[in-house]
PDB file of N, CA and C in Angstrom:
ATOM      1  N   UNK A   1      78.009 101.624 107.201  1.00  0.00           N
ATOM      2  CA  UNK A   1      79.028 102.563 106.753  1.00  0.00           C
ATOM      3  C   UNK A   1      78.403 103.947 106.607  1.00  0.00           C
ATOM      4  N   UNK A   2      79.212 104.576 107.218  1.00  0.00           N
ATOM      5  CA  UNK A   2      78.638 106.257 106.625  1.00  0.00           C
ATOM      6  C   UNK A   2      79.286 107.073 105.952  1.00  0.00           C
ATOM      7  N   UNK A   3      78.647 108.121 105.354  1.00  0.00           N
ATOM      8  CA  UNK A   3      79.356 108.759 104.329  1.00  0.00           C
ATOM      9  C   UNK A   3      80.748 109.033 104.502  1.00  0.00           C
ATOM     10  N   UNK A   4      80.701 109.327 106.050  1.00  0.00           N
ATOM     11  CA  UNK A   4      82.531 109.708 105.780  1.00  0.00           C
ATOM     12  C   UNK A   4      83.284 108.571 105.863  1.00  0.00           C
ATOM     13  N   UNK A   5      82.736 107.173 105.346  1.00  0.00           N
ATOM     14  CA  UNK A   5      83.651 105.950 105.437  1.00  0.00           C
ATOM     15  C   UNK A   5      83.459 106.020 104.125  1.00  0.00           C
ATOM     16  N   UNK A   6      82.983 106.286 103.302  1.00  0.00           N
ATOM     17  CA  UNK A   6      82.535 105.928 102.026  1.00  0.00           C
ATOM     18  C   UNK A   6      83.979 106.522 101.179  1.00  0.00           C
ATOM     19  N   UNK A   7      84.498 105.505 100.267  1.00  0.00           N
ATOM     20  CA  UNK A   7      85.782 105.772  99.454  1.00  0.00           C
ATOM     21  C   UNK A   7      85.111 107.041  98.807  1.00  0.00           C
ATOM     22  N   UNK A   8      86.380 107.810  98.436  1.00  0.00           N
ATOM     23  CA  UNK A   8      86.098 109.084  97.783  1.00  0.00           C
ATOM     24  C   UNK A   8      86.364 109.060  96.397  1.00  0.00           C
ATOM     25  N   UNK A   9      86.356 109.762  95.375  1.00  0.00           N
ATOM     26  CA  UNK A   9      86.477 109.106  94.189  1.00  0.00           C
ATOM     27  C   UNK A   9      88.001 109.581  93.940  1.00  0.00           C
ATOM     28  N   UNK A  10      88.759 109.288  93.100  1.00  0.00           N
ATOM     29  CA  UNK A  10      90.254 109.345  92.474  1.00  0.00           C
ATOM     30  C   UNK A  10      89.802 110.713  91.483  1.00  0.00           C
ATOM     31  N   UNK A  11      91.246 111.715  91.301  1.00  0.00           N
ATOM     32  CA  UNK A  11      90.674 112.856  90.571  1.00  0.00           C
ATOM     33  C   UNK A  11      92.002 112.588  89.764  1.00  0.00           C
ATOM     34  N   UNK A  12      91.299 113.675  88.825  1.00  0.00           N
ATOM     35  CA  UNK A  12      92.458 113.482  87.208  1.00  0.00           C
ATOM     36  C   UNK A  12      92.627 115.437  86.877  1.00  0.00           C
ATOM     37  N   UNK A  13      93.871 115.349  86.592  1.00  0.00           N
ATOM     38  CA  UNK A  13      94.086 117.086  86.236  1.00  0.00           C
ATOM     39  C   UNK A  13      94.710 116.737  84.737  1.00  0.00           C
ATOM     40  N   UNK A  14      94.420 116.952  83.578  1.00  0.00           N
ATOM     41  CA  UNK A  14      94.721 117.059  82.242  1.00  0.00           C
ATOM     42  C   UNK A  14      95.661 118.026  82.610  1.00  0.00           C
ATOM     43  N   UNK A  15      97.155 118.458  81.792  1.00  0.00           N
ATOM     44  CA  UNK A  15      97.721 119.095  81.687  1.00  0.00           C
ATOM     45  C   UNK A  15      98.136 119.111  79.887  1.00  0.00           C
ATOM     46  N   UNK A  16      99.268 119.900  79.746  1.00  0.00           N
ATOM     47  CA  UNK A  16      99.606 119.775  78.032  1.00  0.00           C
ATOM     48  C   UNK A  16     100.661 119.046  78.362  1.00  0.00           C
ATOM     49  N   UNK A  17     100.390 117.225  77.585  1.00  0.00           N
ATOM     50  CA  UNK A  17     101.043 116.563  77.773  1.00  0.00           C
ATOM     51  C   UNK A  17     101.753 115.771  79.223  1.00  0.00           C
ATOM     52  N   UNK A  18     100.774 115.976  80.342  1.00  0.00           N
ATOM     53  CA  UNK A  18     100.842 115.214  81.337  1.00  0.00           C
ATOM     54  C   UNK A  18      99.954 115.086  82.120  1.00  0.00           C
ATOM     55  N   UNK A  19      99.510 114.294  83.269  1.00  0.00           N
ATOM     56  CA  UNK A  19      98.610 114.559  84.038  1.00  0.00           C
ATOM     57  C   UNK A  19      99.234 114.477  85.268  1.00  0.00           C
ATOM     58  N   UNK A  20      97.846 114.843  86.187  1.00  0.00           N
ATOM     59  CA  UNK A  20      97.796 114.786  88.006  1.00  0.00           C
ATOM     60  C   UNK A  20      97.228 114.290  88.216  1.00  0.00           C
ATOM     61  N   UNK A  21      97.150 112.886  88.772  1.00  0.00           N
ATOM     62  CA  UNK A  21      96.212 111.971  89.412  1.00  0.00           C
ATOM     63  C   UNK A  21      96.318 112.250  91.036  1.00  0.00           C
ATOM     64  N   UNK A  22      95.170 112.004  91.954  1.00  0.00           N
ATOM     65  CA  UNK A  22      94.948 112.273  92.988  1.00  0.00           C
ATOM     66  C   UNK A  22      94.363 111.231  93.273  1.00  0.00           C
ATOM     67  N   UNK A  23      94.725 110.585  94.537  1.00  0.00           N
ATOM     68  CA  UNK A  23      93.869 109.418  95.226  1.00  0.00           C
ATOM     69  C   UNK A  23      93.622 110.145  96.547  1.00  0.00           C
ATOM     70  N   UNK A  24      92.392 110.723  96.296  1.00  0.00           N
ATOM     71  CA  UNK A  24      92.084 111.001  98.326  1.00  0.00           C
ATOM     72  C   UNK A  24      91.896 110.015  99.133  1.00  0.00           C
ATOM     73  N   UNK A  25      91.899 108.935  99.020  1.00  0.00           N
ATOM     74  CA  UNK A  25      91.904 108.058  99.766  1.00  0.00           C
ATOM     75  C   UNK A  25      93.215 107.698 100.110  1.00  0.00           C
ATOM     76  N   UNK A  26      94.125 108.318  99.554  1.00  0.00           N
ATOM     77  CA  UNK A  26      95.601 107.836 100.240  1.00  0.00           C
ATOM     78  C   UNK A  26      95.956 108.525 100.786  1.00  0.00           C
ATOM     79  N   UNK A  27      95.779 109.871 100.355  1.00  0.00           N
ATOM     80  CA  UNK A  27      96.708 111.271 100.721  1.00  0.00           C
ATOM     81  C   UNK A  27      96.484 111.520 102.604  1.00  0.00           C
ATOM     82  N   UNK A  28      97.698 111.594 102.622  1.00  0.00           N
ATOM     83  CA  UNK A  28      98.319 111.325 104.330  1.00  0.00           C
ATOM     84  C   UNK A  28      97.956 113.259 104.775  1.00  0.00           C
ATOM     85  N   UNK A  29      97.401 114.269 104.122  1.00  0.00           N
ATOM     86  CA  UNK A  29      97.606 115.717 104.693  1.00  0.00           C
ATOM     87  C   UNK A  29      98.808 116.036 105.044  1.00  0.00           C
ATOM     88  N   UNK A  30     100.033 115.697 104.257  1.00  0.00           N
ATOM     89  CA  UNK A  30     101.243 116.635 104.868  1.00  0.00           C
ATOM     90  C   UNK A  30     101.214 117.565 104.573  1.00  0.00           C
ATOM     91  N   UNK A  31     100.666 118.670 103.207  1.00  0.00           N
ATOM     92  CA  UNK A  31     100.152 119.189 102.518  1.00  0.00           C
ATOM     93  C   UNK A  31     101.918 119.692 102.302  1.00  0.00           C
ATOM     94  N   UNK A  32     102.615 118.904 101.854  1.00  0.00           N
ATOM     95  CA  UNK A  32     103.781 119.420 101.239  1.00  0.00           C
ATOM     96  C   UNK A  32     103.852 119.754  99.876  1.00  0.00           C
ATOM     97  N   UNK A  33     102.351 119.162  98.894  1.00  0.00           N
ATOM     98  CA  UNK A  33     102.516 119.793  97.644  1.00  0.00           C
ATOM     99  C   UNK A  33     101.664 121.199  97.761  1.00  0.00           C
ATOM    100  N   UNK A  34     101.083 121.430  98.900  1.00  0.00           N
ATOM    101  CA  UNK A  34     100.351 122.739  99.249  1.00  0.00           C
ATOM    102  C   UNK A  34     101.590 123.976  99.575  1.00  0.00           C
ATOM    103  N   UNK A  35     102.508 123.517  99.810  1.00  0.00           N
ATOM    104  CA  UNK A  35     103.527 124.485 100.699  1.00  0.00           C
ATOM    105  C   UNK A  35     104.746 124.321  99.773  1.00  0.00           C
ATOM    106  N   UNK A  36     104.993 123.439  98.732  1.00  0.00           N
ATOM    107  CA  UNK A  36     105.893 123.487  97.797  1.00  0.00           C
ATOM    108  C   UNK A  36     105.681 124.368  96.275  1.00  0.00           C
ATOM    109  N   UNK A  37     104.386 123.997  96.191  1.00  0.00           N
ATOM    110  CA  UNK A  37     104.051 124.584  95.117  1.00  0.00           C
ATOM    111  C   UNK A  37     102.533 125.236  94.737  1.00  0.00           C
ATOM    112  N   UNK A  38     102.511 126.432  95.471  1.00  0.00           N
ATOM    113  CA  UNK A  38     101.069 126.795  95.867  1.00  0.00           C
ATOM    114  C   UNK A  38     100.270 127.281  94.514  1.00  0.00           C
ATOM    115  N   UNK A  39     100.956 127.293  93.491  1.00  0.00           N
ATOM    116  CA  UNK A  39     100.547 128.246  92.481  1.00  0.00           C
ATOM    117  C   UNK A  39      99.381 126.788  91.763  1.00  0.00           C
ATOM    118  N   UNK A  40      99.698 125.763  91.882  1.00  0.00           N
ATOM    119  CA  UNK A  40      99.238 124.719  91.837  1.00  0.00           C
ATOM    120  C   UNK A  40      98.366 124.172  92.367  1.00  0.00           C
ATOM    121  N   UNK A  41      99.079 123.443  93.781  1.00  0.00           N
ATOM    122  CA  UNK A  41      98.117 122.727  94.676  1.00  0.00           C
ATOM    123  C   UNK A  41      97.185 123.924  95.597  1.00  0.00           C
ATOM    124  N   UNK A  42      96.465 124.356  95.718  1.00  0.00           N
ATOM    125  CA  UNK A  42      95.774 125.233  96.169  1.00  0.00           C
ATOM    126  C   UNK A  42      93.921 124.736  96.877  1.00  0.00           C
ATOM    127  N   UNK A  43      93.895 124.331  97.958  1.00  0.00           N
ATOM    128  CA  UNK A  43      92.774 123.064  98.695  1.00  0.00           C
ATOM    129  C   UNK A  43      92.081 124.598  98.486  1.00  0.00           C
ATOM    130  N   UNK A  44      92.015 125.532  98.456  1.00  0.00           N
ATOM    131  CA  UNK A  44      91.058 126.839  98.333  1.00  0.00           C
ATOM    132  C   UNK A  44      90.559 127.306  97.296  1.00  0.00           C
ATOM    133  N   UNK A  45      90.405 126.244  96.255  1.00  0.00           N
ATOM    134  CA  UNK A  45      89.646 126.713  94.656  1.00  0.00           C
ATOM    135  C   UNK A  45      89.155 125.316  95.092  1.00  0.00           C
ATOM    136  N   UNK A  46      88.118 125.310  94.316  1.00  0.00           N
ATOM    137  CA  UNK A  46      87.251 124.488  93.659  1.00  0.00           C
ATOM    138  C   UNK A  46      88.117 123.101  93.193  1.00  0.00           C
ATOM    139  N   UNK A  47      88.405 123.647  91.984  1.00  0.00           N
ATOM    140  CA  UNK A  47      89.593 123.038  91.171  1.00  0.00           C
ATOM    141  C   UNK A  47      90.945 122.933  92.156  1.00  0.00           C
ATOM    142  N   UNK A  48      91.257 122.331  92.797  1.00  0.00           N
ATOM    143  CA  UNK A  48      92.323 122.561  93.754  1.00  0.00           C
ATOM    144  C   UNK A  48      93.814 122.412  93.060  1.00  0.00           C
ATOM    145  N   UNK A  49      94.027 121.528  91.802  1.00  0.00           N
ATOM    146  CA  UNK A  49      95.462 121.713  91.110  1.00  0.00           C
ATOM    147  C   UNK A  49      95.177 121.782  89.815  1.00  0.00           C
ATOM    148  N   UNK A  50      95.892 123.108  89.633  1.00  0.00           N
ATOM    149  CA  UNK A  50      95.895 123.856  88.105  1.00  0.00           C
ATOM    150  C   UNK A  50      97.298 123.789  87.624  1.00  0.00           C
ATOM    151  N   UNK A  51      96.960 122.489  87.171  1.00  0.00           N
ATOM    152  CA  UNK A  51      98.344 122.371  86.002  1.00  0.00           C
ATOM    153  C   UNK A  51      98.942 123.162  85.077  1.00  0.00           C
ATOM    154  N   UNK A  52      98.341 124.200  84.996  1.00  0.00           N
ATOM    155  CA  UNK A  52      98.677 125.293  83.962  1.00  0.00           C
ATOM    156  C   UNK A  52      99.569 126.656  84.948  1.00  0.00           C
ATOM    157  N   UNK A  53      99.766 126.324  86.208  1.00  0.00           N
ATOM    158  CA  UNK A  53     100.473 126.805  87.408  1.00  0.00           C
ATOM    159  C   UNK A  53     101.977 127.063  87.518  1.00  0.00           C
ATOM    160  N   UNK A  54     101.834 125.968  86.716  1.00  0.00           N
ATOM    161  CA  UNK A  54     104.102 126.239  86.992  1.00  0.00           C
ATOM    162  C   UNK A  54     104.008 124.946  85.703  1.00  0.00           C
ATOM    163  N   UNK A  55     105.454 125.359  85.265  1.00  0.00           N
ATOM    164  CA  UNK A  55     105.720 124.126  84.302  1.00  0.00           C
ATOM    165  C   UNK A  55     105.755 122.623  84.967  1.00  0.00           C
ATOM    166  N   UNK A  56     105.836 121.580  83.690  1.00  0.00           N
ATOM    167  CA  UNK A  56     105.401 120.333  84.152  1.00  0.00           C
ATOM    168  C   UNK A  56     106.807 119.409  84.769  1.00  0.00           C
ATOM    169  N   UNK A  57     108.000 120.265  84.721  1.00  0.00           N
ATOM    170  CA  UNK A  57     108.701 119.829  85.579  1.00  0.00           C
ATOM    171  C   UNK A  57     109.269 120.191  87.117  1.00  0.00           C
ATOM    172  N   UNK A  58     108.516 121.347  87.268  1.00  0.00           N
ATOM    173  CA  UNK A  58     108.281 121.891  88.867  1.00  0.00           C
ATOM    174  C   UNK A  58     107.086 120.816  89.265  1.00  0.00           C
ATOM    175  N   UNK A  59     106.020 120.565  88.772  1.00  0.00           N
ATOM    176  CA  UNK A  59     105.078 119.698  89.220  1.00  0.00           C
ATOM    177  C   UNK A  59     105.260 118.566  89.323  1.00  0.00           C
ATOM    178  N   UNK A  60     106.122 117.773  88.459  1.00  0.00           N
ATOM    179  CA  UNK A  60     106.384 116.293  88.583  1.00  0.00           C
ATOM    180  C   UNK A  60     107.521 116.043  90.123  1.00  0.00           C
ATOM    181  N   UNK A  61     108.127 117.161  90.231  1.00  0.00           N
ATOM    182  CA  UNK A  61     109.493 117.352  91.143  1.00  0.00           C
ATOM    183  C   UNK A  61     108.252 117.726  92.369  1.00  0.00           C
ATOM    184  N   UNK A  62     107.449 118.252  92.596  1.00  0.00           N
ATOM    185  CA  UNK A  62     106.629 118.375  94.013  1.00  0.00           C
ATOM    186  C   UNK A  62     106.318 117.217  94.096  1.00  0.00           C
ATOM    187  N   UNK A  63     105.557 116.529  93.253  1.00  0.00           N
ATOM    188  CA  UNK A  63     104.652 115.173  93.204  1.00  0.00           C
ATOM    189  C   UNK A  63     105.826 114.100  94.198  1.00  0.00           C
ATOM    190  N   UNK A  64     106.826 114.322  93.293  1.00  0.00           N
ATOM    191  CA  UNK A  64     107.982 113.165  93.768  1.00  0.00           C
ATOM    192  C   UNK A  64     107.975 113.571  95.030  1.00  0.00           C
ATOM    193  N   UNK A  65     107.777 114.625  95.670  1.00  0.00           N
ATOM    194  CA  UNK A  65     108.084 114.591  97.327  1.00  0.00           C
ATOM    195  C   UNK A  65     106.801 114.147  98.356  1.00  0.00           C
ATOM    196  N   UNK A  66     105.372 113.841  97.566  1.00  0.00           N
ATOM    197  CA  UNK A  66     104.501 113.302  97.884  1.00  0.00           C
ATOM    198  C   UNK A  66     104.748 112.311  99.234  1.00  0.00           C
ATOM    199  N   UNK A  67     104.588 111.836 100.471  1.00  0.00           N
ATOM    200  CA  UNK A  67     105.273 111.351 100.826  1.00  0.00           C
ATOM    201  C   UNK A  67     104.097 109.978 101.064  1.00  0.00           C
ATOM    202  N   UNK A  68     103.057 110.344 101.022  1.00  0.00           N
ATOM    203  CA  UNK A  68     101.778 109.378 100.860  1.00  0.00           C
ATOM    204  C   UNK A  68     101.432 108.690  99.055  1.00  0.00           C
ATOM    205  N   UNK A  69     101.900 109.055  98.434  1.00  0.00           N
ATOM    206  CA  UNK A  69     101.903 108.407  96.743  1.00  0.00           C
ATOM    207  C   UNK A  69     100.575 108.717  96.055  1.00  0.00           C
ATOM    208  N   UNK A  70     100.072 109.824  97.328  1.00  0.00           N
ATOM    209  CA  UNK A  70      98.113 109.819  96.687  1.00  0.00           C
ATOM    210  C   UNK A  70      98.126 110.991  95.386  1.00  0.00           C
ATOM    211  N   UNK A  71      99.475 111.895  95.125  1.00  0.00           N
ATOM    212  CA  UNK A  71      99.791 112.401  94.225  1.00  0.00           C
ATOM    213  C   UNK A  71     100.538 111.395  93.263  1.00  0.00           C
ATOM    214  N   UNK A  72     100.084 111.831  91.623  1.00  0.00           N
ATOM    215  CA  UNK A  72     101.258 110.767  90.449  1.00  0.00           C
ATOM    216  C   UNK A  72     100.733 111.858  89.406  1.00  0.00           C
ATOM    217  N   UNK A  73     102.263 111.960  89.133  1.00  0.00           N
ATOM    218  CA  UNK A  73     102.610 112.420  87.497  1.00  0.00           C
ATOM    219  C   UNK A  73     102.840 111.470  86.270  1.00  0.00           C
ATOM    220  N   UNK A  74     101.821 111.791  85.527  1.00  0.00           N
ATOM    221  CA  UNK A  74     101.333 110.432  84.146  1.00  0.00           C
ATOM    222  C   UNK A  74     101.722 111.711  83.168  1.00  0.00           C
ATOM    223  N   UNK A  75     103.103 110.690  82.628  1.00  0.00           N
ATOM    224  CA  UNK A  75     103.026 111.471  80.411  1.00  0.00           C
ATOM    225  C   UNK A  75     101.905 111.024  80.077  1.00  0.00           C
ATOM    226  N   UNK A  76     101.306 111.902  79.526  1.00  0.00           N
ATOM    227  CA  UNK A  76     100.532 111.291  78.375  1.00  0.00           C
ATOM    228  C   UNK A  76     100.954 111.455  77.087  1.00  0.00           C
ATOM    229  N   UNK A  77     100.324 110.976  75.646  1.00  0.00           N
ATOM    230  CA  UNK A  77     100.480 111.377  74.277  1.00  0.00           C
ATOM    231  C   UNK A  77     100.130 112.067  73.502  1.00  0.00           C
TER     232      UNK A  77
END
């Protein structure tokens, strides 16, 4: 196996009172949360989704159009 077979790790975005989970291993590149909601998903920072971007119901409403599921919006407490 070589590195670029090698699973990638799952990422987590803390928000106030929700999160962004990311599975790169699923995500299909439609980059429709790139082109829906750029203030956010942004592959050109470091940090590529800044939950602090748009409120947490513009973000849960991009997520839902995810069409690969490698994006998820988690309440937290």
């Amino acid at each position: 196996m070589s590195d670029t077979d090698a699973p990638k790790r799952p990422q987590r975005y803390e928000g106030d009172g929700f999160a962004v989970a990311f599975d790169p291993n699923v995500c299909a590149h439609s980059a429709v949360c790139i082109r829906s909601l750029p203030a956010v998903f942004d592959v050109k920072r470091k940090r590529w989704i800044e939950v602090e971007g748009a409120p947490a119901d513009q973000i849960a409403a991009t997520i839902a159009r995810c069409p690969s599921g490698a994006l998820r919006f988690e309440p937290t407490a």
